[in-house]
PDB file of N, CA and C in Angstrom:
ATOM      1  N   UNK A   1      -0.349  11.071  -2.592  1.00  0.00           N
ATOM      2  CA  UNK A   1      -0.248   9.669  -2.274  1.00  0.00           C
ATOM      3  C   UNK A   1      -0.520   8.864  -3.528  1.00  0.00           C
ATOM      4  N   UNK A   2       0.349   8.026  -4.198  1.00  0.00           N
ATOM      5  CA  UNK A   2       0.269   7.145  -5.088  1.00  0.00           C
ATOM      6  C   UNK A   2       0.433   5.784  -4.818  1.00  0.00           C
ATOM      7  N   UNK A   3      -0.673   5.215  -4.753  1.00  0.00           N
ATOM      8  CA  UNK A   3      -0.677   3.368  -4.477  1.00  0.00           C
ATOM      9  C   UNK A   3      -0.470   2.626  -5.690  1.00  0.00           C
ATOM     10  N   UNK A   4      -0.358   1.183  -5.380  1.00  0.00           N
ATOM     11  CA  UNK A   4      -0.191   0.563  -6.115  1.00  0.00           C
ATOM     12  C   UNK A   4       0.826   0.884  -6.919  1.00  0.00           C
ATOM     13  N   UNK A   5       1.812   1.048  -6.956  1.00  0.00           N
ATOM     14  CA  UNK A   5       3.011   0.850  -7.818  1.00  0.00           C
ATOM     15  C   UNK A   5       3.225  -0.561  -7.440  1.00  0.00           C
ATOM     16  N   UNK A   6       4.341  -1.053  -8.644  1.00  0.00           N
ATOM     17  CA  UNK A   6       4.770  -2.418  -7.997  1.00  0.00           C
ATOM     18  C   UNK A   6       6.195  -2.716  -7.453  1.00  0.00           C
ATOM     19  N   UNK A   7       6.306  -3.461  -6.912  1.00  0.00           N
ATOM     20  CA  UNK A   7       7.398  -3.656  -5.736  1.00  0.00           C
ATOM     21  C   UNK A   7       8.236  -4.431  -7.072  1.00  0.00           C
ATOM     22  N   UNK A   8       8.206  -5.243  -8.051  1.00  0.00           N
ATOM     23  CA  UNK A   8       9.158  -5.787  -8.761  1.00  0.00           C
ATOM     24  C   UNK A   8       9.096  -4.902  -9.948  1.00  0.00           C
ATOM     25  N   UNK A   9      10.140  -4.231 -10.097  1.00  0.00           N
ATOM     26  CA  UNK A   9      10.149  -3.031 -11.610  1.00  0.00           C
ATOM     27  C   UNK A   9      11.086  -3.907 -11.887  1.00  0.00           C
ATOM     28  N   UNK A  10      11.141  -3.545 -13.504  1.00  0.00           N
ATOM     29  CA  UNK A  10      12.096  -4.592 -14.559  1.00  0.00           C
ATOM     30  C   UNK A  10      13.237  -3.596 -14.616  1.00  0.00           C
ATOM     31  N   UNK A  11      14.530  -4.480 -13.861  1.00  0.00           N
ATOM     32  CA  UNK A  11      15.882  -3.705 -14.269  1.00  0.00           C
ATOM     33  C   UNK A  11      16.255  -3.149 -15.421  1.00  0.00           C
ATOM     34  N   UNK A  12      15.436  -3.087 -16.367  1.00  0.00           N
ATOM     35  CA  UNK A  12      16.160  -2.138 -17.457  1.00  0.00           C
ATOM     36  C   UNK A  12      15.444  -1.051 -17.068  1.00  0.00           C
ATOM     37  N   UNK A  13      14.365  -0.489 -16.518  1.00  0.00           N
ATOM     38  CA  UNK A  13      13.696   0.719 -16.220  1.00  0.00           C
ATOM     39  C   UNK A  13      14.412   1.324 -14.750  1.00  0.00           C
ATOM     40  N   UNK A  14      14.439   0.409 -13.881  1.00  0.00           N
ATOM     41  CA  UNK A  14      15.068   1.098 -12.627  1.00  0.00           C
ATOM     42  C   UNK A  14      14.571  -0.435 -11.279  1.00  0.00           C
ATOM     43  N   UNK A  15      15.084   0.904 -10.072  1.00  0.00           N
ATOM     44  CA  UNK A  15      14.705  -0.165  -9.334  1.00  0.00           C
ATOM     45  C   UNK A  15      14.682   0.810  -7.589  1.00  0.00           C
ATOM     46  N   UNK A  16      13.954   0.613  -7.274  1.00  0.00           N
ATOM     47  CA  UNK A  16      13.362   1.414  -5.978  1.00  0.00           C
ATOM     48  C   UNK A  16      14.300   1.431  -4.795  1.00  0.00           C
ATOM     49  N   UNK A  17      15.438   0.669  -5.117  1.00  0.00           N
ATOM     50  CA  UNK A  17      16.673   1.291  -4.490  1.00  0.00           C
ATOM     51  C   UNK A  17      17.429   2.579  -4.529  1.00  0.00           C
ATOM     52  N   UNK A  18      17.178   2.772  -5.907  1.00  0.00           N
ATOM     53  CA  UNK A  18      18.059   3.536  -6.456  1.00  0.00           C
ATOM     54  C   UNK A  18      17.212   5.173  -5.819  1.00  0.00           C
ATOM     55  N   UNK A  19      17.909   5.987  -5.494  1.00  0.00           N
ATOM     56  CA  UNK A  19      16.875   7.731  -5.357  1.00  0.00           C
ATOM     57  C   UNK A  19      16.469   8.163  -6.509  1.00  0.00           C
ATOM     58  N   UNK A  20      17.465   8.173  -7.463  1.00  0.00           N
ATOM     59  CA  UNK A  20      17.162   9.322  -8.805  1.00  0.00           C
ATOM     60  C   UNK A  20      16.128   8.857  -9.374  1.00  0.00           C
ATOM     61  N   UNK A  21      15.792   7.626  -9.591  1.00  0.00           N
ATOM     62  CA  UNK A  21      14.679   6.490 -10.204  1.00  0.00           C
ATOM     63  C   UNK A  21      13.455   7.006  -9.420  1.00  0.00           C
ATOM     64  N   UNK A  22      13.305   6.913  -7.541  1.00  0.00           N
ATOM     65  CA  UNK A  22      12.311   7.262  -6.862  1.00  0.00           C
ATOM     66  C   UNK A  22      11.892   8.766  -7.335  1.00  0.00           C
ATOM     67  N   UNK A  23      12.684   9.730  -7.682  1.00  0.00           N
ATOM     68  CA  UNK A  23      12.857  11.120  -7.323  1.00  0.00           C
ATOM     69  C   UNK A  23      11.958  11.116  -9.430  1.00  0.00           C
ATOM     70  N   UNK A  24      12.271  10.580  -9.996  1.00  0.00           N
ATOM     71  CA  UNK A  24      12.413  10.620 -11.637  1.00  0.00           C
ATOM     72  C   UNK A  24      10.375   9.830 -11.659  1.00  0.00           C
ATOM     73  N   UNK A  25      10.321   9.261 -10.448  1.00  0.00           N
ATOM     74  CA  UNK A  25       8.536   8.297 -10.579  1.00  0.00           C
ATOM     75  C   UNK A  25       8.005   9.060 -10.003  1.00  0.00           C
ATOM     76  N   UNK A  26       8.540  10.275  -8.491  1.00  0.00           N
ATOM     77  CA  UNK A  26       7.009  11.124  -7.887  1.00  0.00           C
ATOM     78  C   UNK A  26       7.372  12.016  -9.166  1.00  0.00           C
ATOM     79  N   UNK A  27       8.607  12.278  -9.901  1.00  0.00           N
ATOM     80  CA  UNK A  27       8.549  14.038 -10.451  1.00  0.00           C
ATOM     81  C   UNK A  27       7.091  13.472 -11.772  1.00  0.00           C
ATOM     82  N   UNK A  28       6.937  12.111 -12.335  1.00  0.00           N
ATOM     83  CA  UNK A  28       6.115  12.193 -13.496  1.00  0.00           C
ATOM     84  C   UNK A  28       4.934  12.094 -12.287  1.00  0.00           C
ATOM     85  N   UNK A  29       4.634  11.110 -11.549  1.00  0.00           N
ATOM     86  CA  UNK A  29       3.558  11.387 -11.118  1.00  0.00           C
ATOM     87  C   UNK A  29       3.094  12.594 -10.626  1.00  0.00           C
ATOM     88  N   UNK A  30       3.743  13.721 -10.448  1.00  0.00           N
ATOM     89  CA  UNK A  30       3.297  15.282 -10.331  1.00  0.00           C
ATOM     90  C   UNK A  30       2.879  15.700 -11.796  1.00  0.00           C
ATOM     91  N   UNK A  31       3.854  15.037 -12.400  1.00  0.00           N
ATOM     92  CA  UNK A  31       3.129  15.891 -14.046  1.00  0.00           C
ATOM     93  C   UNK A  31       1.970  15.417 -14.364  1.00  0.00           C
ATOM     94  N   UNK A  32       1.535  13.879 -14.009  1.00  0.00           N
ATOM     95  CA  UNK A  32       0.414  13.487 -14.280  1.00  0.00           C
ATOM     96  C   UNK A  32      -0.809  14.388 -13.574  1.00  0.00           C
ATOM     97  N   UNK A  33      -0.482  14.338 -12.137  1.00  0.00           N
ATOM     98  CA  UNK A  33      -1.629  15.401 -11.595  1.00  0.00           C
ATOM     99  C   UNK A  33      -2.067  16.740 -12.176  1.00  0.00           C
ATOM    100  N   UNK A  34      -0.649  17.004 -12.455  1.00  0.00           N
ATOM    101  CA  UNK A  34      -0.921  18.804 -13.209  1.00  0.00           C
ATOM    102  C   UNK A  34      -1.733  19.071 -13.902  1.00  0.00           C
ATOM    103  N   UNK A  35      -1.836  17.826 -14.741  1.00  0.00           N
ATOM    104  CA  UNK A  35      -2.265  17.590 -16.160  1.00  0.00           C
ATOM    105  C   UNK A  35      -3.771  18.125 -15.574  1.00  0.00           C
ATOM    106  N   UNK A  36      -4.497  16.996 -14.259  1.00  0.00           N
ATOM    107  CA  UNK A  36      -6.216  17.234 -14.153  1.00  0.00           C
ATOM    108  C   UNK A  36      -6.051  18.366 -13.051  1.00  0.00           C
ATOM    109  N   UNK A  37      -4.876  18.593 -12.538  1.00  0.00           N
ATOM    110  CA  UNK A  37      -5.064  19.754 -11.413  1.00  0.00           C
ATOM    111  C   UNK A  37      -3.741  20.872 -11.595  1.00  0.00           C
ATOM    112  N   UNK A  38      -3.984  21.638 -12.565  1.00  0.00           N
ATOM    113  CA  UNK A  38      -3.125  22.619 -12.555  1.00  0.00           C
ATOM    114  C   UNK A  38      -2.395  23.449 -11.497  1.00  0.00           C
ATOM    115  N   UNK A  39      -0.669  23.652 -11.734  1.00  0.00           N
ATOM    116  CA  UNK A  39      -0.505  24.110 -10.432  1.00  0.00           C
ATOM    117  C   UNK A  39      -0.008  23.430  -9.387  1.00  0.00           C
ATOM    118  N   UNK A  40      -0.620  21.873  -9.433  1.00  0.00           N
ATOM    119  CA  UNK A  40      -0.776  21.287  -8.513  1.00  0.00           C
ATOM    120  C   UNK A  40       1.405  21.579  -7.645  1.00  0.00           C
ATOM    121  N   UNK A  41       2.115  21.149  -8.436  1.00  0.00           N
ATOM    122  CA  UNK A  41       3.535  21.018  -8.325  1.00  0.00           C
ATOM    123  C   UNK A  41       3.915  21.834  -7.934  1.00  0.00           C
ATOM    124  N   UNK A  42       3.493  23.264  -8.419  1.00  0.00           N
ATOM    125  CA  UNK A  42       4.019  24.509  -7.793  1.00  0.00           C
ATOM    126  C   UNK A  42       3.095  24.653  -6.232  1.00  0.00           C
ATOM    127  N   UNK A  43       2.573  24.225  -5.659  1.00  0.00           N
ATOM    128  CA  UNK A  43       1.461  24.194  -4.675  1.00  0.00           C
ATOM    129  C   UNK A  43       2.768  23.253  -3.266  1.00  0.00           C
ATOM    130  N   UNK A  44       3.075  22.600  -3.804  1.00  0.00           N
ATOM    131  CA  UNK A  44       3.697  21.490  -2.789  1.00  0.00           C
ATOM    132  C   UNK A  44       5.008  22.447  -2.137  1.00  0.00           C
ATOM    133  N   UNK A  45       5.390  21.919  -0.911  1.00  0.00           N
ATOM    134  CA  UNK A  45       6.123  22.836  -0.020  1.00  0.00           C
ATOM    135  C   UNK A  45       7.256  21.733   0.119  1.00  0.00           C
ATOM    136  N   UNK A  46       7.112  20.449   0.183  1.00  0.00           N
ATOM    137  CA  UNK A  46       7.486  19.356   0.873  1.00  0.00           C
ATOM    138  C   UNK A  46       7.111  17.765   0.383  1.00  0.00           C
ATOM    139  N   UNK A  47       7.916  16.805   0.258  1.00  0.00           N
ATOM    140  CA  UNK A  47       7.706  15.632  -0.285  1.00  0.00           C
ATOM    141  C   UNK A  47       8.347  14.413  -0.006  1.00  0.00           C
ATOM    142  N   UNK A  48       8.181  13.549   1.164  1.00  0.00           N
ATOM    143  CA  UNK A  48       8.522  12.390   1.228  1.00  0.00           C
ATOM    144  C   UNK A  48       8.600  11.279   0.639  1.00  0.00           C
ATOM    145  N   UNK A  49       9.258  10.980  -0.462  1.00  0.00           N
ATOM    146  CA  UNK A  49       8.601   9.834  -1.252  1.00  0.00           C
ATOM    147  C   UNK A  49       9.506   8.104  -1.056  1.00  0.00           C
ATOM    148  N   UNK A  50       8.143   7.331  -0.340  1.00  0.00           N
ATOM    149  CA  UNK A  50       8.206   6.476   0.075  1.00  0.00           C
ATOM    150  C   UNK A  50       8.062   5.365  -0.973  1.00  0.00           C
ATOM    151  N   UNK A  51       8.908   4.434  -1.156  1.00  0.00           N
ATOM    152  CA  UNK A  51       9.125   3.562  -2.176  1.00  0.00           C
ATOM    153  C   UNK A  51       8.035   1.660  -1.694  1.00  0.00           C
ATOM    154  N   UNK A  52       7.730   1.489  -2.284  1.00  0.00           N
ATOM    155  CA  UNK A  52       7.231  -0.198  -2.065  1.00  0.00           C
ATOM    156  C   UNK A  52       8.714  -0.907  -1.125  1.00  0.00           C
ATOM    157  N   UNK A  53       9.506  -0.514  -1.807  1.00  0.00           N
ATOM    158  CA  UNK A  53      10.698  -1.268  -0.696  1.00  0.00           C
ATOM    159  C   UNK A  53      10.935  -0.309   0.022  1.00  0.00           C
ATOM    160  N   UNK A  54      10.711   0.945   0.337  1.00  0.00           N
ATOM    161  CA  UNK A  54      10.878   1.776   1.458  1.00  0.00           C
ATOM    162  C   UNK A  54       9.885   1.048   2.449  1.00  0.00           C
ATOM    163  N   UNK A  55       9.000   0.892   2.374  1.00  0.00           N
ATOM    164  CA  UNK A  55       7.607   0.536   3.274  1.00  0.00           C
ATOM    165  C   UNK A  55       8.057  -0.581   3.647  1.00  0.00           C
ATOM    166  N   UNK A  56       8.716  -1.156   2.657  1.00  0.00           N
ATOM    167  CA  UNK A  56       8.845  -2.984   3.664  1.00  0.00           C
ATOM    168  C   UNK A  56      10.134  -2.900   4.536  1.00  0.00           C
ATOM    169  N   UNK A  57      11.145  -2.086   4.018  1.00  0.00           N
ATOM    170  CA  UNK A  57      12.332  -1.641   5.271  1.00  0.00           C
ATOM    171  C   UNK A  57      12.205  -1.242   5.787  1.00  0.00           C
ATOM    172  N   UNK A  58      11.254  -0.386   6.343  1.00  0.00           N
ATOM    173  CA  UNK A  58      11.201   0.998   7.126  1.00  0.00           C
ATOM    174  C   UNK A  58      10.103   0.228   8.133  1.00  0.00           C
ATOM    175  N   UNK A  59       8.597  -0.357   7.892  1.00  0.00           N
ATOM    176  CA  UNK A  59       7.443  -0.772   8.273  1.00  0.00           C
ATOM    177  C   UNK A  59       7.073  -2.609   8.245  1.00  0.00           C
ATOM    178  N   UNK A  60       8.066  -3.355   7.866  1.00  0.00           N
ATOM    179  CA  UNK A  60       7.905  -4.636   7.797  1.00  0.00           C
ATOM    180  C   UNK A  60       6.559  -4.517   6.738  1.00  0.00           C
ATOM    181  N   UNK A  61       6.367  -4.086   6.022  1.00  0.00           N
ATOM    182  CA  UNK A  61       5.115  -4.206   5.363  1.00  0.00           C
ATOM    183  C   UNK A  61       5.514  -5.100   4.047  1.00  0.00           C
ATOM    184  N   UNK A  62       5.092  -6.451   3.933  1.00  0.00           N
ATOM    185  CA  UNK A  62       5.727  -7.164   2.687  1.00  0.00           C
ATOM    186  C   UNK A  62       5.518  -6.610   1.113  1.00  0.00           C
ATOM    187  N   UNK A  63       6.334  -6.642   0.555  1.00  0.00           N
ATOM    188  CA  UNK A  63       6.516  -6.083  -0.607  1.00  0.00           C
ATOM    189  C   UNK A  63       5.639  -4.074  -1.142  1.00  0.00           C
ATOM    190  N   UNK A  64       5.889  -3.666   0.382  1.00  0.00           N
ATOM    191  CA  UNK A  64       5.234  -2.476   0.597  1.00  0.00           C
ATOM    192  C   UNK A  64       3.501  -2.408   0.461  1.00  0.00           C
ATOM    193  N   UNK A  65       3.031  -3.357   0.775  1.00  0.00           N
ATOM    194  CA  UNK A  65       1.482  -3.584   0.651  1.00  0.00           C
ATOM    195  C   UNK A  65       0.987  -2.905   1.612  1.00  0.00           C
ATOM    196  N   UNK A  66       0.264  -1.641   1.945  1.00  0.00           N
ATOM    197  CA  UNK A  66      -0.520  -1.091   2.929  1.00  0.00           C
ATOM    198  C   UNK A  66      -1.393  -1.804   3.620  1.00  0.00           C
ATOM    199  N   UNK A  67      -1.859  -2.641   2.978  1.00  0.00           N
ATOM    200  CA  UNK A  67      -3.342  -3.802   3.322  1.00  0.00           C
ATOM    201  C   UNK A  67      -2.655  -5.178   3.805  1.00  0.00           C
ATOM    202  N   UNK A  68      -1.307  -5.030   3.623  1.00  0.00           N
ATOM    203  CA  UNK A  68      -0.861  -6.390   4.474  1.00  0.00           C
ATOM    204  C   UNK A  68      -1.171  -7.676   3.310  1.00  0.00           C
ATOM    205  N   UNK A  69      -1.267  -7.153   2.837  1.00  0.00           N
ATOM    206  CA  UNK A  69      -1.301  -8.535   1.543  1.00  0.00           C
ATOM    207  C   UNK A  69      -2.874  -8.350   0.369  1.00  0.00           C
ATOM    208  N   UNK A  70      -2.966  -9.181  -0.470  1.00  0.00           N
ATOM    209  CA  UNK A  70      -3.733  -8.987  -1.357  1.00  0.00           C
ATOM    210  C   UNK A  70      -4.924  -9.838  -0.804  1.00  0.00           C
ATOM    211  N   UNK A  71      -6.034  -9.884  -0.880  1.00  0.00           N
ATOM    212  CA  UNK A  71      -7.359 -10.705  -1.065  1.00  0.00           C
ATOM    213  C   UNK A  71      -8.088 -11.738  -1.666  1.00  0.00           C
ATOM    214  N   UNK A  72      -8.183 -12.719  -2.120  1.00  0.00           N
ATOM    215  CA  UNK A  72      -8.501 -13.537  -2.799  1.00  0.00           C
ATOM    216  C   UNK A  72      -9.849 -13.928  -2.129  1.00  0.00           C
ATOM    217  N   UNK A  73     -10.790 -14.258  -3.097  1.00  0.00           N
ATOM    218  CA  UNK A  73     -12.448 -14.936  -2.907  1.00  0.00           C
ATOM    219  C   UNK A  73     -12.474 -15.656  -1.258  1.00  0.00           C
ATOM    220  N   UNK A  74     -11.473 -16.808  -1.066  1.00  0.00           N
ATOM    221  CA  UNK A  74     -11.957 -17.353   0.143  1.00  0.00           C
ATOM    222  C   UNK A  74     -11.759 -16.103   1.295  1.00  0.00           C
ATOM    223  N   UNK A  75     -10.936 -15.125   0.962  1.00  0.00           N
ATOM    224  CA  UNK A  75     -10.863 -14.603   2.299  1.00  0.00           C
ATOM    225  C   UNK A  75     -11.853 -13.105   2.700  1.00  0.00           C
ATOM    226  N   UNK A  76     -13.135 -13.042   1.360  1.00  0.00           N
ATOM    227  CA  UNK A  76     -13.817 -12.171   1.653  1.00  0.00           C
ATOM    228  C   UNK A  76     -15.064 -12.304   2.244  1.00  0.00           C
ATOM    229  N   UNK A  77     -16.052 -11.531   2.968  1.00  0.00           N
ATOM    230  CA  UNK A  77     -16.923 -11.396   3.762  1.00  0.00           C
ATOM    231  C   UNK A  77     -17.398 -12.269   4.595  1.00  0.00           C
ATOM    232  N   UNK A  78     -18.044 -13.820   5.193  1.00  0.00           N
ATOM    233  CA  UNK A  78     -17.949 -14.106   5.869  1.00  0.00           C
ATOM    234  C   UNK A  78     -16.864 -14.835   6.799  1.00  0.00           C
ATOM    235  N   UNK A  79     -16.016 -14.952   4.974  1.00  0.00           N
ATOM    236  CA  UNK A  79     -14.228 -15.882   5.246  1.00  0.00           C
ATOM    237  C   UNK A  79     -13.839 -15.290   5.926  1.00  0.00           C
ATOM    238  N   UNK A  80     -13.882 -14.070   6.177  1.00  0.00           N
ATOM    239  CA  UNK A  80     -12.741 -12.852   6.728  1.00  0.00           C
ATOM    240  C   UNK A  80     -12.545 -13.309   7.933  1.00  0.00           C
ATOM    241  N   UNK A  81     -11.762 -12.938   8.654  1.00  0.00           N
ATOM    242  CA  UNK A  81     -10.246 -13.478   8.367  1.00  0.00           C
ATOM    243  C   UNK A  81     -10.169 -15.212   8.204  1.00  0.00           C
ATOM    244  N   UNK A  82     -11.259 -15.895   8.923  1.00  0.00           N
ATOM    245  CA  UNK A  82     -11.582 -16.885   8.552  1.00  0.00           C
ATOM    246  C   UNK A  82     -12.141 -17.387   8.741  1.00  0.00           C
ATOM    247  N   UNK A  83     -13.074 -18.642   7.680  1.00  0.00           N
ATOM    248  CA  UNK A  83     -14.359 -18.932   7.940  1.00  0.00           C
ATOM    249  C   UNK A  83     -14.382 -19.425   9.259  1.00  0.00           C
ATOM    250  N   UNK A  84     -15.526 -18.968  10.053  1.00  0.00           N
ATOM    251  CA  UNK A  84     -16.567 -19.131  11.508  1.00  0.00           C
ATOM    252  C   UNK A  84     -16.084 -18.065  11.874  1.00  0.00           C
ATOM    253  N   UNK A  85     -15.174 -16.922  11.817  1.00  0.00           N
ATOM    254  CA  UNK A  85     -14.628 -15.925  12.554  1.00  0.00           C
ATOM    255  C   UNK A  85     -14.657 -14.915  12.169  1.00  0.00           C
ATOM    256  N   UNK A  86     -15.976 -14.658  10.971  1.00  0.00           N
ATOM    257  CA  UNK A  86     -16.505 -13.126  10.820  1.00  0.00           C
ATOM    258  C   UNK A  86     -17.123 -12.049  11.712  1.00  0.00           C
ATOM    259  N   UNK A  87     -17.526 -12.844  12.490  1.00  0.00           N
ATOM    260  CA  UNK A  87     -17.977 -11.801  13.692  1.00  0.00           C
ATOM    261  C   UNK A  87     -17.645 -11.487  14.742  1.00  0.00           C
ATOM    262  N   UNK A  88     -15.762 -11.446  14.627  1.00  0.00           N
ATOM    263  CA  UNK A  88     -15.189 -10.974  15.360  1.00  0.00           C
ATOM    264  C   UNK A  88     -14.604 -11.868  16.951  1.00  0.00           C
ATOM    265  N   UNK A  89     -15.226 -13.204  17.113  1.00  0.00           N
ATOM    266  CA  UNK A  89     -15.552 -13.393  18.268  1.00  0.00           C
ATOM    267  C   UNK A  89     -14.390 -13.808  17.578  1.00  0.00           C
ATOM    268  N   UNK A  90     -13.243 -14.918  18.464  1.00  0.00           N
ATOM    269  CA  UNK A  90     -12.218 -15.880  18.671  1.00  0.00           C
ATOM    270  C   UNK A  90     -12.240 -16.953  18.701  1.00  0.00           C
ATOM    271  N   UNK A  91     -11.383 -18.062  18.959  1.00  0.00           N
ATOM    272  CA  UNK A  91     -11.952 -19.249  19.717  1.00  0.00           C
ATOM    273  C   UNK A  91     -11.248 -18.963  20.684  1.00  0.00           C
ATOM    274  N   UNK A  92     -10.958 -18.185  21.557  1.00  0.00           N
ATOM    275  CA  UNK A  92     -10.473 -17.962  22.649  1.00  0.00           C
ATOM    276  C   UNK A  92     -11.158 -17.203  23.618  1.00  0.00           C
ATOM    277  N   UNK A  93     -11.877 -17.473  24.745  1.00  0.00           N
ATOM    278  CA  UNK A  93     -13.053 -17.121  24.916  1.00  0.00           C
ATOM    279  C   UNK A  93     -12.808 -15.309  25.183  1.00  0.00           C
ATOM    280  N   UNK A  94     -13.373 -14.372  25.090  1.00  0.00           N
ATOM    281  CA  UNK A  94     -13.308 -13.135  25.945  1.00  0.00           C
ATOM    282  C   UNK A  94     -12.045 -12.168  24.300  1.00  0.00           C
ATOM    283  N   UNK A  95     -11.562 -12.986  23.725  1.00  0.00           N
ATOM    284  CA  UNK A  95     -10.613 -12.379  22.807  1.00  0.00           C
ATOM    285  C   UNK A  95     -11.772 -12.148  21.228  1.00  0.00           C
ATOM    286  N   UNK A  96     -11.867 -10.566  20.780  1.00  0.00           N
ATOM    287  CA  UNK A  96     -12.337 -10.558  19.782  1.00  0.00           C
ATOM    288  C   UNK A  96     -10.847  -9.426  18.815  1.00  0.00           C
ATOM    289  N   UNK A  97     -11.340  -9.749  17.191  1.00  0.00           N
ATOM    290  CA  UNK A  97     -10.603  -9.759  16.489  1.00  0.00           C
ATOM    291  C   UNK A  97     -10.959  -8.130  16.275  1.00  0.00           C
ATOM    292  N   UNK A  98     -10.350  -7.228  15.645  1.00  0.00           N
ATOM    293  CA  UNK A  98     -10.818  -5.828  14.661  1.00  0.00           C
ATOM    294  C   UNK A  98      -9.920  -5.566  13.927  1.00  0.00           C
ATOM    295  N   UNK A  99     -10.142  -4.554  13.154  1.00  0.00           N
ATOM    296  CA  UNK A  99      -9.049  -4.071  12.815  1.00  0.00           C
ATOM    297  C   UNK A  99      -8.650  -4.225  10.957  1.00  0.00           C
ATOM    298  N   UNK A 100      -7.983  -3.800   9.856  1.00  0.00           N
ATOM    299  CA  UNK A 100      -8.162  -3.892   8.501  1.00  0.00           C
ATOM    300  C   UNK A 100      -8.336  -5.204   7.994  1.00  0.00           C
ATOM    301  N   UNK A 101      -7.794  -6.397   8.850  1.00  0.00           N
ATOM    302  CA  UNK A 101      -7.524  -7.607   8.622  1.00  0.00           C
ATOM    303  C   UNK A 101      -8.851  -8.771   8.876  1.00  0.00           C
ATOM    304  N   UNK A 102      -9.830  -7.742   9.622  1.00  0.00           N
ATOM    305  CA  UNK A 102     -11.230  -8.528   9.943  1.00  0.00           C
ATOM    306  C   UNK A 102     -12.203  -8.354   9.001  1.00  0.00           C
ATOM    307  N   UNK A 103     -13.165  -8.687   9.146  1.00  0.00           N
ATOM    308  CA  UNK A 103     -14.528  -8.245   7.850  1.00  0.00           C
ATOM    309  C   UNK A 103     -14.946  -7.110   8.608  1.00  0.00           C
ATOM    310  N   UNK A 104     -15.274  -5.974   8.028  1.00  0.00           N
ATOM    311  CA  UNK A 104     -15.499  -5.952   6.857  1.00  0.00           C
ATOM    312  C   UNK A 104     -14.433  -5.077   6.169  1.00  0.00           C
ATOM    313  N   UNK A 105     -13.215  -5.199   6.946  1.00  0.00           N
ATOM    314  CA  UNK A 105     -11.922  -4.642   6.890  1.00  0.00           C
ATOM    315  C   UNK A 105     -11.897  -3.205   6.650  1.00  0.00           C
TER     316      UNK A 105
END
């Protein structure tokens, strides 16, 4: 599993449409592993490799973000998800919030 790649690559390098490009980013990221885990490449049976724009076509996930978007200061620990509504309750009476998108996510 490799995170964080980015969803905008600069067209002269490639572009996460393309397979051979996807197929050409897990084959180095295997060499990178090899490097601290020998073997590792010859070990694998099987390999799905899911692109930042695979995730947002496939999963509605915007710009393939697992976390549903990035974080910024107002929206951490009591902000979460938003200020008065860290502890889950609602303003809707009987409705509470959970889940990656709540504190403490």
């Amino acid at each position: 599993n490799a995170e964080y790649m980015g969803y905008n690559v600069d067209p002269k390098i490639g572009n996460w449409a393309d397979p051979a490009f996807k197929e050409q980013f897990a084959n180095r990221v295997f060499r990178i592993i090899d490097e601290f885990a020998p073997n590792f490449s010859s070990s694998v049976i099987g390999r799905d490799i899911l692109s930042p724009l695979d995730l947002e076509r496939i999963f509605g996930l915007h710009k393939g973000n697992i976390f549903h978007g990035s974080l910024s200061l107002h929206q951490l620990g009591f902000a979460r998800p938003a200020p008065g509504y860290s502890h889950y309750r609602s303003p809707l009476k009987g409705l509470y919030m959970c889940g990656s998108g709540t504190h403490p996510g």
